[in-house]
Protein backbone atom coordinates (compact mmCIF):
# COMPACT_ATOMS: atom_id res chain seq x y z
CA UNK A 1 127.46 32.76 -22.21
CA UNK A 2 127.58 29.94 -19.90
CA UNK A 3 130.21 28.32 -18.09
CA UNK A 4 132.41 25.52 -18.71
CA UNK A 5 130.54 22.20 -18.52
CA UNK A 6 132.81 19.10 -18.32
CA UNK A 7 129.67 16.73 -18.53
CA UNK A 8 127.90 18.48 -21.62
CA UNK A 9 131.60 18.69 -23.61
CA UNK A 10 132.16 14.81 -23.22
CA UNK A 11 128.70 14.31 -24.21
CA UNK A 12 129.24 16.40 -27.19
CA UNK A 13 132.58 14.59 -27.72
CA UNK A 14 130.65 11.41 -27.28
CA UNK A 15 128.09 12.27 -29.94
CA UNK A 16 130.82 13.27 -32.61
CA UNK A 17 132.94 9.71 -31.46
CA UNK A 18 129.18 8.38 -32.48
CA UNK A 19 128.83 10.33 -35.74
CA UNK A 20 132.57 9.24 -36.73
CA UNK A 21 132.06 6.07 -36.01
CA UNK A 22 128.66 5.43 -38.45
CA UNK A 23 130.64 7.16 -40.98
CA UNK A 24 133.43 4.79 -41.17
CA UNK A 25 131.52 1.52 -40.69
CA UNK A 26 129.85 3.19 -43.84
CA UNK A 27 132.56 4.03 -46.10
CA UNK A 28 134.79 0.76 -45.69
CA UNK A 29 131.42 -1.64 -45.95
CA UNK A 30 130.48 -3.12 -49.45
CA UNK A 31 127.45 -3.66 -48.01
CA UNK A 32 126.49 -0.79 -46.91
CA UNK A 33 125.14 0.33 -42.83
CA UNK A 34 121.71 -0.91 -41.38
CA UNK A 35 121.80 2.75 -39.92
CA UNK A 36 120.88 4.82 -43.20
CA UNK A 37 121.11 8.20 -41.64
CA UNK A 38 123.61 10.51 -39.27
CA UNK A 39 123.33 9.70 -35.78
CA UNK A 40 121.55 12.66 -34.30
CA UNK A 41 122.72 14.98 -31.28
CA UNK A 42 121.51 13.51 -27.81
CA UNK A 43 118.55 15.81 -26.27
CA UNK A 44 120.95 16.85 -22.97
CA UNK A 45 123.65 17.84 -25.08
CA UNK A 46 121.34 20.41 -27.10
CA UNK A 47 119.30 21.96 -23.82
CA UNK A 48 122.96 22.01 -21.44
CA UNK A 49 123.63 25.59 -20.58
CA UNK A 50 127.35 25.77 -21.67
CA UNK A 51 129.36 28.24 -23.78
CA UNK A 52 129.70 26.08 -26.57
CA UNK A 53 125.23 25.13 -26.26
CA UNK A 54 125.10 28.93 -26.09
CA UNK A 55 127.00 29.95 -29.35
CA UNK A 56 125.55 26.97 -31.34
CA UNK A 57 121.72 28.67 -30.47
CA UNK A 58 123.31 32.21 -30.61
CA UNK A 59 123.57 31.35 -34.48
CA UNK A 60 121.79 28.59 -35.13
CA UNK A 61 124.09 26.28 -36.59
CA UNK A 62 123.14 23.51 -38.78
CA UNK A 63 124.05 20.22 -38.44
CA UNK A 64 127.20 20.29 -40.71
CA UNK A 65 128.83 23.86 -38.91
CA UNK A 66 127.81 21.85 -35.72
CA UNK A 67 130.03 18.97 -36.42
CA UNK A 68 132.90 21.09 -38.04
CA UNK A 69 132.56 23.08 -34.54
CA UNK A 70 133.16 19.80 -32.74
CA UNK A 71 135.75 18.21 -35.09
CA UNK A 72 137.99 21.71 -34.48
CA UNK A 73 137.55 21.27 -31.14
CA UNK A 74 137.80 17.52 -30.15
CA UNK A 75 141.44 17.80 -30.00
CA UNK A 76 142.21 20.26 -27.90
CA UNK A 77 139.92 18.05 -25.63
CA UNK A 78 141.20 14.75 -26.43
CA UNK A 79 144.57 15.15 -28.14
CA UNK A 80 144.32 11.48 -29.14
CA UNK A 81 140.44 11.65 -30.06
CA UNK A 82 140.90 11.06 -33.93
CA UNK A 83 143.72 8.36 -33.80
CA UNK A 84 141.58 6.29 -31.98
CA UNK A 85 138.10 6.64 -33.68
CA UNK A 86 140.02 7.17 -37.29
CA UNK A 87 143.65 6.05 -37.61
CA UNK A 88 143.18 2.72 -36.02
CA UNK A 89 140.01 1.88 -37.42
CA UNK A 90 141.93 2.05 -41.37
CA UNK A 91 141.86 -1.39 -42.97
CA UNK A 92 145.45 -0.82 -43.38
CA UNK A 93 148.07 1.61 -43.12
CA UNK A 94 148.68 4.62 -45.30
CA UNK A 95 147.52 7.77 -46.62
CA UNK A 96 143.99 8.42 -47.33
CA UNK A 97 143.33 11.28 -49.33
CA UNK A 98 139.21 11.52 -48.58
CA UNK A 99 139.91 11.18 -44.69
CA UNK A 100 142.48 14.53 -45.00
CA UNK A 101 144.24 14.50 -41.78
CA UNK A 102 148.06 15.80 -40.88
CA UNK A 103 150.61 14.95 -38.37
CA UNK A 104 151.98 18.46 -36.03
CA UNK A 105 155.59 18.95 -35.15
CA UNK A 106 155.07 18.50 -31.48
CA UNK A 107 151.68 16.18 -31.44
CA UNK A 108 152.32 13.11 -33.81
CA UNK A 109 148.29 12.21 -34.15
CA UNK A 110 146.14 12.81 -36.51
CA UNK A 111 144.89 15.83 -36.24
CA UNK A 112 142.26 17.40 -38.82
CA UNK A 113 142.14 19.14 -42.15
CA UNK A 114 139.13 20.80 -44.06
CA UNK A 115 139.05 17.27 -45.85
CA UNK A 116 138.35 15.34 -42.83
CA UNK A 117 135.59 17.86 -42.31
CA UNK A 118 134.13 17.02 -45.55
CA UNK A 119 134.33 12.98 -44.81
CA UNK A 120 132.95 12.68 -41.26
CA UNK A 121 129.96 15.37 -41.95
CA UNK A 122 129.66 14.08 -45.78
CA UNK A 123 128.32 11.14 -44.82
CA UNK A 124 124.52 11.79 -45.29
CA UNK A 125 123.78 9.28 -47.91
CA UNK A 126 124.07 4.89 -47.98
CA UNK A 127 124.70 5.12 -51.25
CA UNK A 128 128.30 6.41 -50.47
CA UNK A 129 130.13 3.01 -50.45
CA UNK A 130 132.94 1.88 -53.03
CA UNK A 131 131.17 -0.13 -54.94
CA UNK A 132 128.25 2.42 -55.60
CA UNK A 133 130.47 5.64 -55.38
CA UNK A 134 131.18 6.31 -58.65
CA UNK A 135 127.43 6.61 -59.74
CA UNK A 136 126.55 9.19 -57.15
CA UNK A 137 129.67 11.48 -57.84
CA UNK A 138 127.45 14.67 -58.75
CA UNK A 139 125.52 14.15 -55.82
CA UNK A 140 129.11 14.14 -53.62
CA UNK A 141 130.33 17.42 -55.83
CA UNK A 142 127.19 18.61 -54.42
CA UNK A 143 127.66 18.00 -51.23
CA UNK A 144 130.78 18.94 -51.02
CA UNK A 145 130.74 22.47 -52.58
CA UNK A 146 127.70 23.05 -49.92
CA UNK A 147 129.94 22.01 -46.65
CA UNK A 148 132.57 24.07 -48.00
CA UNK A 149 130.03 27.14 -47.33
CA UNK A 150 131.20 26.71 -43.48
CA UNK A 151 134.74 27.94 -44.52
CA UNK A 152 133.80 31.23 -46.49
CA UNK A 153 134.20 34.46 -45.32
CA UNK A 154 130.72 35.24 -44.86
CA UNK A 155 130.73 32.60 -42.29
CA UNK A 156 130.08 33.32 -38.82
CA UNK A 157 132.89 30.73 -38.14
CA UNK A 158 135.16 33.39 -40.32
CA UNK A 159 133.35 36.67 -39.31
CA UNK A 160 134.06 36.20 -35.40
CA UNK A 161 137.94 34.41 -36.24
CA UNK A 162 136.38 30.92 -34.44
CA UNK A 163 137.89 29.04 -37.27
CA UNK A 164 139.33 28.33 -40.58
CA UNK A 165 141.62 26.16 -42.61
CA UNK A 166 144.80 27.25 -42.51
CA UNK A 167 146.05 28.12 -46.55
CA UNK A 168 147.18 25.38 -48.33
CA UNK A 169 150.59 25.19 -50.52
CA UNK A 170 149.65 27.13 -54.00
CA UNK A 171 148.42 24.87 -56.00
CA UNK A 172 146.57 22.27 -53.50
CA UNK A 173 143.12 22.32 -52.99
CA UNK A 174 141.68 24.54 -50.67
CA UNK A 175 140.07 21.80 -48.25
CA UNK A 176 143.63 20.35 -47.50
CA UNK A 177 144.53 23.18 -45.41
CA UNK A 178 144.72 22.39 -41.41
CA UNK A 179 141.49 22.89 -39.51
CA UNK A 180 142.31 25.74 -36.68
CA UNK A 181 140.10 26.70 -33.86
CA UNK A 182 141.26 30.03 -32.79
CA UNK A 183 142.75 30.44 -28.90
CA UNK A 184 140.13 32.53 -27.88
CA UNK A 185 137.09 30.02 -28.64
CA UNK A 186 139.33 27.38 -27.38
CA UNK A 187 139.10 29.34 -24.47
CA UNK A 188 135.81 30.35 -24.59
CA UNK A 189 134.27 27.09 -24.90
CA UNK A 190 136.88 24.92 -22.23
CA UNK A 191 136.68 27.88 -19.82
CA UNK A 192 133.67 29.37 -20.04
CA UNK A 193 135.00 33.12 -21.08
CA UNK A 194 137.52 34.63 -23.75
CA UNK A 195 140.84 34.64 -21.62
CA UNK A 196 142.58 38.29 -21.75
CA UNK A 197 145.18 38.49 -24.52
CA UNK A 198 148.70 39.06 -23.95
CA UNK A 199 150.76 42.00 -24.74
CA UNK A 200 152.48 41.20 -27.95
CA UNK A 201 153.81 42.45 -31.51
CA UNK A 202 150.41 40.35 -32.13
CA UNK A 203 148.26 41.90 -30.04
CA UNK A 204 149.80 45.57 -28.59
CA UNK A 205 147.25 46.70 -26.13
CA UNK A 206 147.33 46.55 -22.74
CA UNK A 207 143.90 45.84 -20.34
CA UNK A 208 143.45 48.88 -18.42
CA UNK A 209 141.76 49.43 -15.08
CA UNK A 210 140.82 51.38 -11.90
CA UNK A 211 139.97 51.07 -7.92
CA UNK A 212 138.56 54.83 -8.64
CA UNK A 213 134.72 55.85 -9.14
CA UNK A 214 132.77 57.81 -10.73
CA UNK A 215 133.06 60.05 -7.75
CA UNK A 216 136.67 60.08 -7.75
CA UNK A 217 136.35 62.25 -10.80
CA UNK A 218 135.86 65.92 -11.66
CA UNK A 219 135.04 66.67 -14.85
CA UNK A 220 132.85 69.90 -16.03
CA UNK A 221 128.66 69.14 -16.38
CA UNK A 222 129.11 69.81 -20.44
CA UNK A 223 131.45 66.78 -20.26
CA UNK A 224 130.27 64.49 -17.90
CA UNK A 225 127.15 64.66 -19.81
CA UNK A 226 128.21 63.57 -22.90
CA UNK A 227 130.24 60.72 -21.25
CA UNK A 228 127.16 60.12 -19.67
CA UNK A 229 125.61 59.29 -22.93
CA UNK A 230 128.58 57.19 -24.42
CA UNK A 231 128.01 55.25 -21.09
CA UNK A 232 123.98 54.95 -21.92
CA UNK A 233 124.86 53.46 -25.58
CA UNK A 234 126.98 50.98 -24.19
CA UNK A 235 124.46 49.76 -22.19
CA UNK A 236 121.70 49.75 -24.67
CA UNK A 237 123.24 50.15 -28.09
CA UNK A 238 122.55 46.60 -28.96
CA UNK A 239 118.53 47.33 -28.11
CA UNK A 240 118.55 49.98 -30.35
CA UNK A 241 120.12 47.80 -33.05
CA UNK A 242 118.85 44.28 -32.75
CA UNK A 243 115.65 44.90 -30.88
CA UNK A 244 114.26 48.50 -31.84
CA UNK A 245 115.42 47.16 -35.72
CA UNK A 246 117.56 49.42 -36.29
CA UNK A 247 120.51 47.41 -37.42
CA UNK A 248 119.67 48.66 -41.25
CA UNK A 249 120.05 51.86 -40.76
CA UNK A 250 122.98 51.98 -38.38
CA UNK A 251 126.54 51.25 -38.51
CA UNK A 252 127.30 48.43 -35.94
CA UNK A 253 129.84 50.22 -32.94
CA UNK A 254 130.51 53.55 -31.52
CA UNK A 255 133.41 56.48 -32.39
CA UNK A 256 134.34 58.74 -30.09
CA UNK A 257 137.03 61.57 -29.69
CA UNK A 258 138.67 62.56 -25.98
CA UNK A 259 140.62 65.84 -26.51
CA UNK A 260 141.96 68.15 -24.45
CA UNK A 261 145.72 68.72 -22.28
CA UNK A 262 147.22 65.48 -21.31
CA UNK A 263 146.38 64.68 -17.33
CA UNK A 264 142.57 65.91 -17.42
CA UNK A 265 141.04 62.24 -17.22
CA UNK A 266 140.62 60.89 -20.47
CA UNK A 267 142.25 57.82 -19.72
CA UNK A 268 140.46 57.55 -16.39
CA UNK A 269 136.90 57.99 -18.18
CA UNK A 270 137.88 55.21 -20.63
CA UNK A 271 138.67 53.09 -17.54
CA UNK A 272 135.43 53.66 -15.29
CA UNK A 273 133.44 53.28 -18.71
CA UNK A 274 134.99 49.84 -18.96
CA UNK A 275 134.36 49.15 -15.12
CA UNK A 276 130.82 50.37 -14.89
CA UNK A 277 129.72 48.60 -17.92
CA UNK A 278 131.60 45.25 -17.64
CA UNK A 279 133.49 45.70 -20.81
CA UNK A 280 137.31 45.26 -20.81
CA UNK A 281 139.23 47.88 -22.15
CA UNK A 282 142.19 47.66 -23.87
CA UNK A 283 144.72 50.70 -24.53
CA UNK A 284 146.54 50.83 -27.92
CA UNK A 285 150.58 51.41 -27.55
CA UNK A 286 150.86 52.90 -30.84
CA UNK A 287 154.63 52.51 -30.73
CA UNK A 288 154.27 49.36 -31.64
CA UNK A 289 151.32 49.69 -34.13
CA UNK A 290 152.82 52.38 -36.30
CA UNK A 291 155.62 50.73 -38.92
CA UNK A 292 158.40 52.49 -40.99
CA UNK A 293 157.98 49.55 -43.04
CA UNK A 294 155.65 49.93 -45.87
CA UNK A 295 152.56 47.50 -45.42
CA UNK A 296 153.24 46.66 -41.86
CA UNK A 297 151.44 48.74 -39.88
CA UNK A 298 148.05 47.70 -41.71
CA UNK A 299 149.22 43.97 -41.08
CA UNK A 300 149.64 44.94 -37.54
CA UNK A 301 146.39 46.92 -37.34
CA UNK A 302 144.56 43.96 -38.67
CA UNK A 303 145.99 42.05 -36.28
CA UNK A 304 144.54 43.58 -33.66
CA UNK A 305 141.56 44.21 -35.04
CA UNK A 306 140.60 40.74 -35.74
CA UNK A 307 141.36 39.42 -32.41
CA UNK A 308 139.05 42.20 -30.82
CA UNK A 309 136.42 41.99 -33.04
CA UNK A 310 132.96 40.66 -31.61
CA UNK A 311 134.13 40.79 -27.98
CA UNK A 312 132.39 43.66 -26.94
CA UNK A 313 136.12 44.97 -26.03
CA UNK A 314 136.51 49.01 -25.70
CA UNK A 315 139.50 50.16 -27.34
CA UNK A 316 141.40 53.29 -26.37
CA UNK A 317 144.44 54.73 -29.08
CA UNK A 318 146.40 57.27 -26.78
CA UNK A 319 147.70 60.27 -28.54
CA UNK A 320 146.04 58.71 -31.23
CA UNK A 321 147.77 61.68 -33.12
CA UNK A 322 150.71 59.37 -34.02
CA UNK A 323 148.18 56.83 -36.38
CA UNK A 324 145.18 59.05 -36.83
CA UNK A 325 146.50 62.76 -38.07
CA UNK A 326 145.71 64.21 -41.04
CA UNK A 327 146.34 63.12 -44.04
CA UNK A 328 149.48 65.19 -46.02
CA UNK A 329 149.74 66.25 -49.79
CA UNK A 330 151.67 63.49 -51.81
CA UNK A 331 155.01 64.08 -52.35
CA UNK A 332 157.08 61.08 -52.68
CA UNK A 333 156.24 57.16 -51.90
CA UNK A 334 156.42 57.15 -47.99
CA UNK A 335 153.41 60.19 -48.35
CA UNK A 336 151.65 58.10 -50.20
CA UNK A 337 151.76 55.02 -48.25
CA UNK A 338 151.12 56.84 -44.82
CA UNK A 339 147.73 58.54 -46.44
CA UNK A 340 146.88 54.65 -46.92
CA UNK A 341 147.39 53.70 -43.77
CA UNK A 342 144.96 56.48 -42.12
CA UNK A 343 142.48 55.61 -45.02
CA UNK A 344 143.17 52.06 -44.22
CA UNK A 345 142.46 52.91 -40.41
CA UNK A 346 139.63 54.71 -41.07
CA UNK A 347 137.86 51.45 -42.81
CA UNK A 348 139.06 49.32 -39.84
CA UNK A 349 137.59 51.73 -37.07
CA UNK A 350 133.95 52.08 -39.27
CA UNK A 351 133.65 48.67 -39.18
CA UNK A 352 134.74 47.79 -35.77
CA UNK A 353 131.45 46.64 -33.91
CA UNK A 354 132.12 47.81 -30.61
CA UNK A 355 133.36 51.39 -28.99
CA UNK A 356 136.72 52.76 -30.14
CA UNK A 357 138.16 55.87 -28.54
CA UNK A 358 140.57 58.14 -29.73
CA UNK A 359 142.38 60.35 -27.49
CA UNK A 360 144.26 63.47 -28.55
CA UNK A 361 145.76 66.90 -27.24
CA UNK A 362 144.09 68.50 -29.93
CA UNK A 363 140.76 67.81 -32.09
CA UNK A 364 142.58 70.13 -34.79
CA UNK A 365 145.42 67.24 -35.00
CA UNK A 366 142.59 64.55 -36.23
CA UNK A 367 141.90 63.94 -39.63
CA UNK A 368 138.63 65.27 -40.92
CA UNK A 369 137.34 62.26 -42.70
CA UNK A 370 137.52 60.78 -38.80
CA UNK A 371 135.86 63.52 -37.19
CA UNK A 372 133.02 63.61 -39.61
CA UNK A 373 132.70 59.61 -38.50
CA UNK A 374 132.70 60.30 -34.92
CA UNK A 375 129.31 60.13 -32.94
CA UNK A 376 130.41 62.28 -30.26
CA UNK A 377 133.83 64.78 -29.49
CA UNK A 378 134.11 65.14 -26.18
CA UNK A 379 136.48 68.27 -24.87
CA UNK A 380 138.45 67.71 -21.47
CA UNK A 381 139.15 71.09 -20.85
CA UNK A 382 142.01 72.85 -18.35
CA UNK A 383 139.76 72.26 -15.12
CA UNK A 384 138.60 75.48 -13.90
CA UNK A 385 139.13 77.21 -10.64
CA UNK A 386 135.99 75.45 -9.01
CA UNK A 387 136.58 71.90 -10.35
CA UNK A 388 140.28 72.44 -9.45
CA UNK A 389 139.11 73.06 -6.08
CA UNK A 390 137.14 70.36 -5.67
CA UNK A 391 140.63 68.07 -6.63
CA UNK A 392 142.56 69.48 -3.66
CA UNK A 393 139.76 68.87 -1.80
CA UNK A 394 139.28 65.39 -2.13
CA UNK A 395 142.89 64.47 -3.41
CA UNK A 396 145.09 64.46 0.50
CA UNK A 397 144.81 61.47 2.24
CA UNK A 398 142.80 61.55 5.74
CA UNK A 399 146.25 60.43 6.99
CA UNK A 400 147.89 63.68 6.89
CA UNK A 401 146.44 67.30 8.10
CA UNK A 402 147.08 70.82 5.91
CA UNK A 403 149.24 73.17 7.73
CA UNK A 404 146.97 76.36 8.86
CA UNK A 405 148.59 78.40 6.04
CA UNK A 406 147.74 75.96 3.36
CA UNK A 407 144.97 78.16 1.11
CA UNK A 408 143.41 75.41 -1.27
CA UNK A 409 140.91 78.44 -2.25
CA UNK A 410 144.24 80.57 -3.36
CA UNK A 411 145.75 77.67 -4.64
CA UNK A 412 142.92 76.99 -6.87
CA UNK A 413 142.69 80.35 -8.22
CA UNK A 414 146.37 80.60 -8.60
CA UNK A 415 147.58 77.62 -10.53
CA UNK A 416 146.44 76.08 -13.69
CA UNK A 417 146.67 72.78 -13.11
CA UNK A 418 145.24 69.42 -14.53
CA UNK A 419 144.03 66.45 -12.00
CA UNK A 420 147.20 64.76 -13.07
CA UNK A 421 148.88 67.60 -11.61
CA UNK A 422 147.65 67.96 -9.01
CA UNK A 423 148.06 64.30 -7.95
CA UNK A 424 151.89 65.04 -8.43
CA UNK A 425 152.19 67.04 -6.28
CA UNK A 426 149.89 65.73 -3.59
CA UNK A 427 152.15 62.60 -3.71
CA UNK A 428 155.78 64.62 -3.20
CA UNK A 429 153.68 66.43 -0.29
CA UNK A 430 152.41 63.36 1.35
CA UNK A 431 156.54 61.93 1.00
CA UNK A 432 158.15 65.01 2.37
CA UNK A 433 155.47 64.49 5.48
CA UNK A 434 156.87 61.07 5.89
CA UNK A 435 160.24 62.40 5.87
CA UNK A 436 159.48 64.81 8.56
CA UNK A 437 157.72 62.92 10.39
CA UNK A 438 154.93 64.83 11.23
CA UNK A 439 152.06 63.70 8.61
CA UNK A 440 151.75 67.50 8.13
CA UNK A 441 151.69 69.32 4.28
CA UNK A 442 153.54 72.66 4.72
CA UNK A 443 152.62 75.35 1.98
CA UNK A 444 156.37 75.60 0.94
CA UNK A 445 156.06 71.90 -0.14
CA UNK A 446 153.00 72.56 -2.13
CA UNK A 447 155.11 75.63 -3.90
CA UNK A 448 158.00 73.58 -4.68
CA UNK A 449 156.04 70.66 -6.10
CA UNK A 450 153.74 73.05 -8.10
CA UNK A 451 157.60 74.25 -9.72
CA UNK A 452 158.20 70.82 -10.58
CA UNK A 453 155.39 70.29 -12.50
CA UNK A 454 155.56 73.95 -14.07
CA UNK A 455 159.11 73.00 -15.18
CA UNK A 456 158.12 69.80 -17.27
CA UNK A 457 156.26 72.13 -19.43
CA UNK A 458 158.75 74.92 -19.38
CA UNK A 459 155.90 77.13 -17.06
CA UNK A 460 157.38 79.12 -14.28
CA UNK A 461 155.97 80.29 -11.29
């Protein structure tokens, strides 16, 4: 999408001042309004390049989700935009229940309500003046259940969370609630881009990255293959679907399983898919997903979910073991509630429209339902002693030289040891050289760090 354009959103702020305007000259004459229809949008505003031009064409809004678009947003432009086209226009003051409209805790203006939507974008016929208002009321039922169509859930608006009307007290009707433009359209549409989320109970990922390369990492041809292929559906999945017409006959998004030893580059791979492909990717801490409390880690799943959905954002549950085992025999009430959360999970990561990755020790660990739902399980395997080879190789800085004892060949075939291990160690070596003060990696160095990292899995040498 475009970037933020100052001049297109005042002109678009402009337009709705114009449409508000016409609409109260109309409903507080007797006489009704020379102009007898809805101002229409100026030609720059529809043709400007900006985020908010972009998404109105991207689903061709009508008229009405236009306006509701622009009355969500005018505020966050203008905080005072509606108290000085609406409030101080009234003949006098007071509540008026078909102009909607509440007052926040901080901001004391008016601010807008699904009722005001249904006034300023209701406006469509002359007819609709006091005297006259009572014989059209089927027509304004009419019109009213139709503009309430921009508030359902099968509403774009509601689909991609860029607004909705905030629930009402039981009992009141449902257009009273407060009109709420989410923070990341706000965003999109003032800044040009959706503005990373923070780390929160609300939100608990964390946007990953890397400075390495594809080249930076060793994997086996069997698995750099089949990342290989994840890579090629980011980068034309939404061909296949939208332009090849496939969209009927496959499931929007992408599954896919990393397994294998912690420390053989699953996270990495997540990251450089993310880099290479211009997609952010966001890593799951499942401590803070996973609830004792019964219904809460759904909620919090949701959560997430919603605010990730339609951003094209690749999400990465580590040890996903914790959320995504398999699913135990019912035998008492906490059984049953944790085999609804998985089946709960399950639903959330089918539907999800972009790539999810799961990332686990042990494919034998995931549920079955998942792995049947999984378009590719790929294995990150112990490297072997060629690949682990290639890490010492290419893992010493050109800072420091090997002592002429140092056998990476030996050490290769020696050791079983991950990149991550290897890494370790190569980063104790490199500070015992600094210590020393010769920028030289003695072989009894290499030993002792190769213990260390033995010992944290109870391995000896």
């Amino acid at each position: 999408m475009g970037l933020p354009d100052i001049h297109t959103l005042q002109t678009a702020l402009n337009y709705l001042a114009e449409v508000i305007q016409w609409r109260m000259d109309s409903y507080f004459s007797d006489h009704g309004q020379s102009r007898v229809t809805m101002p229409s949008p100026p030609d720059e505003w529809l043709i400007a390049d900006s985020s908010l031009n972009c998404f109105i064409h991207k689903y061709q809004l009508d008229r009405a989700a236009q306006l509701t678009l622009l009355i969500a947003l005018a505020p966050h432009l203008q905080p005072d935009f509606f108290e000085r086209l609406i409030v101080s226009q009234l003949p006098q003051p007071g509540d008026y229940p078909q102009i909607g409209g509440w007052r926040g805790k901080s901001y004391r203006g008016f601010l807008p309500t699904g009722e005001t939507v249904v006034f300023i974008t209701g406006g469509g016929h002359l007819s609709d003046t006091p005297t006259l208002r009572e014989a059209n009321a089927t027509e304004s039922l009419r019109e009213r259940l139709s503009l309430q169509e921009v508030f359902s859930q099968e509403h774009i608006f509601a689909r991609d969370r860029v607004l909705y009307l905030e629930p009402p007290a039981e009992g009141e009707p449902l257009m009273s609630g407060k009109l709420v433009m989410t923070q990341d359209y706000i965003d999109l549409f003032t800044q040009g881009h959706f503005s990373h989320p923070h780390f929160s109970m609300g939100f608990p990922a964390q946007l990953i990255s890397t400075e390495m390369e594809w080249e930076d990492i060793v994997l086996n041809a069997q698995t750099l293959q089949q990342i290989r292929d994840l890579e090629g559906w980011i980068t034309h999945g939404a061909t296949i679907l939208y332009d090849w017409g496939m969209r009927k006959k496959l499931k929007l998004g992408y599954r896919a399983l990393f397994y294998g030893p912690p420390g053989t580059g699953k996270t990495l791979t997540a990251s450089l898919l993310g880099k290479y492909t211009g997609k952010d990717v966001y890593k799951i801490d499942l401590s803070m997903v996973v609830s004792k409390f019964i219904g809460e880690t759904e909620k919090n799943l949701a959560s997430l979910f919603a605010r990730a959905e339609s951003k094209d954002w690749i999400l990465f549950f580590d040890e996903a073991d914790a959320l995504f085992g398999k699913r135990t025999n019912v035998r008492d009430a906490h059984d049953k509630y944790a085999n609804q959360e998985v089946s709960y999970l399950l639903q959330r990561v089918e539907n999800y429209d972009g790539l999810v990755i799961l990332s686990s020790n042990f494919k034998s660990n995931i549920d079955d339902a998942f792995l049947r739902r999984f378009q590719s399980l790929i294995q990150f395997p112990i490297p072997s002693p060629k690949e682990r080879l290639q890490l010492w190789q290419m893992a010493f800085p050109s800072q420091v030289k090997l002592a002429e004892n140092v056998d990476l060949t030996q050490l290769s075939t020696t050791y079983d040891l991950t990149g991550s291990d290897i890494m370790n160690v190569v980063q104790y070596c490199c500070l015992q050289a600094l210590q020393y003060s010769d920028a030289v990696i003695h072989p009894e160095d290499i030993l002792n760090a190769i213990k260390r990292e033995f010992s944290k899995s109870g391995k000896i040498i």
